[in-house]
Protein backbone atom coordinates (compact mmCIF):
# COMPACT_ATOMS: atom_id res chain seq x y z
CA UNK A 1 57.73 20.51 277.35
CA UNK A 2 54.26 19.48 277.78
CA UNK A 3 51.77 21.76 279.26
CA UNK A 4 48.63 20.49 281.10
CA UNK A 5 45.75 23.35 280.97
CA UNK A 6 42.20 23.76 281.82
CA UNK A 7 42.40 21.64 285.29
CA UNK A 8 42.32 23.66 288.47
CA UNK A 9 43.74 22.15 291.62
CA UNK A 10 46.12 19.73 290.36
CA UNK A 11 49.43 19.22 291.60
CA UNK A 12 52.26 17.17 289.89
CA UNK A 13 52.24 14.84 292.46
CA UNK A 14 48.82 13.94 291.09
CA UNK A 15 50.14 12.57 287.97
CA UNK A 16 51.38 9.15 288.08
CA UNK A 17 52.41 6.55 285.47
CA UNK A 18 52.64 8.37 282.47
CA UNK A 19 55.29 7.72 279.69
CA UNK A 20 55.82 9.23 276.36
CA UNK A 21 56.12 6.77 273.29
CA UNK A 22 57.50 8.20 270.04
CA UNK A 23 56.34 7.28 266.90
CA UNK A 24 53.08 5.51 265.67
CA UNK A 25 53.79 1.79 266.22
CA UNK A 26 53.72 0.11 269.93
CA UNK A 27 57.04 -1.49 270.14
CA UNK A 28 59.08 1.65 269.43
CA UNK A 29 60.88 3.57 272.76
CA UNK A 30 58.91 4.35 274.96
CA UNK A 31 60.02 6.76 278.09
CA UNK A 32 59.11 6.83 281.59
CA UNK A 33 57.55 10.44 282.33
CA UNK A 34 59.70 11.28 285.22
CA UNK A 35 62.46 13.14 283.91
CA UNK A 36 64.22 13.73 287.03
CA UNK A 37 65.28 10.21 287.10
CA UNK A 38 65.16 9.22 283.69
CA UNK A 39 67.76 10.71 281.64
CA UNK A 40 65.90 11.08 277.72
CA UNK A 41 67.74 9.15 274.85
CA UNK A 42 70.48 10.93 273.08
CA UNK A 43 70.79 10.08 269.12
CA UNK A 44 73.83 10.41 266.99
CA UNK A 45 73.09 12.41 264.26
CA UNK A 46 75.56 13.36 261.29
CA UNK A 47 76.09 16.89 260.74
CA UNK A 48 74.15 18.10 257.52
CA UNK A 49 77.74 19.36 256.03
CA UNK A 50 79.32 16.71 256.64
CA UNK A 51 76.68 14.64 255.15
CA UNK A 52 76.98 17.01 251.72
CA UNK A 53 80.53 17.23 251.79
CA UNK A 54 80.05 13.06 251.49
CA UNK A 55 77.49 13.46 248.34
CA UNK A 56 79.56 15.77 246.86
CA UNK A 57 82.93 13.48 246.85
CA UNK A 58 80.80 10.62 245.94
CA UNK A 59 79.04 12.76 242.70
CA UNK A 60 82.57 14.08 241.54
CA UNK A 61 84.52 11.07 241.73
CA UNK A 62 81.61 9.24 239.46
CA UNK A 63 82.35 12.39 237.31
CA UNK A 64 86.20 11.64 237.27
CA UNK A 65 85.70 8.42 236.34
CA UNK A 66 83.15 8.79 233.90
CA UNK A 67 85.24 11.07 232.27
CA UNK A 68 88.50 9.01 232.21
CA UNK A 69 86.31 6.13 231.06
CA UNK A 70 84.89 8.77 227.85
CA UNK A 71 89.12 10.07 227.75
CA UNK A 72 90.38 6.08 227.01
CA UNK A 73 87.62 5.47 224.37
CA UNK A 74 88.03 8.20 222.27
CA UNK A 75 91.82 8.13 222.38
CA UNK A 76 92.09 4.58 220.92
């Protein structure tokens, strides 16, 4: 939400062409500030568990195979 203070007399009908840019550089999305018509940009993002449950199968099966690696050249 953005909240417009210190003006007296101003009615949103006032305010015209405004958009809302996110980020820093010029070409990234930028949103038309009507948001009655504009529907705002939905991202997929991963669940955090899911996204440790990954790391964590990915660190023990490097420990597996580490260790069956270690297993085979000590039993020669």
């Amino acid at each position: 939400m953005f909240n417009l203070s210190g003006v007296s007399g101003l009615a949103e009908q006032d305010i015209s062409k405004v958009s809302f840019q996110y980020g820093t550089s010029l070409n990234e999305t930028r949103i038309p500030g009507n948001p009655s018509t504009t529907p705002s940009p939905v991202r997929e993002v991963p669940e955090p568990s899911a996204t440790a449950a990954i790391g964590l199968l990915a660190l023990s099966s490097l420990g597996l195979l580490k260790k069956k690696s270690h297993e085979s050249k000590t039993s020669v």
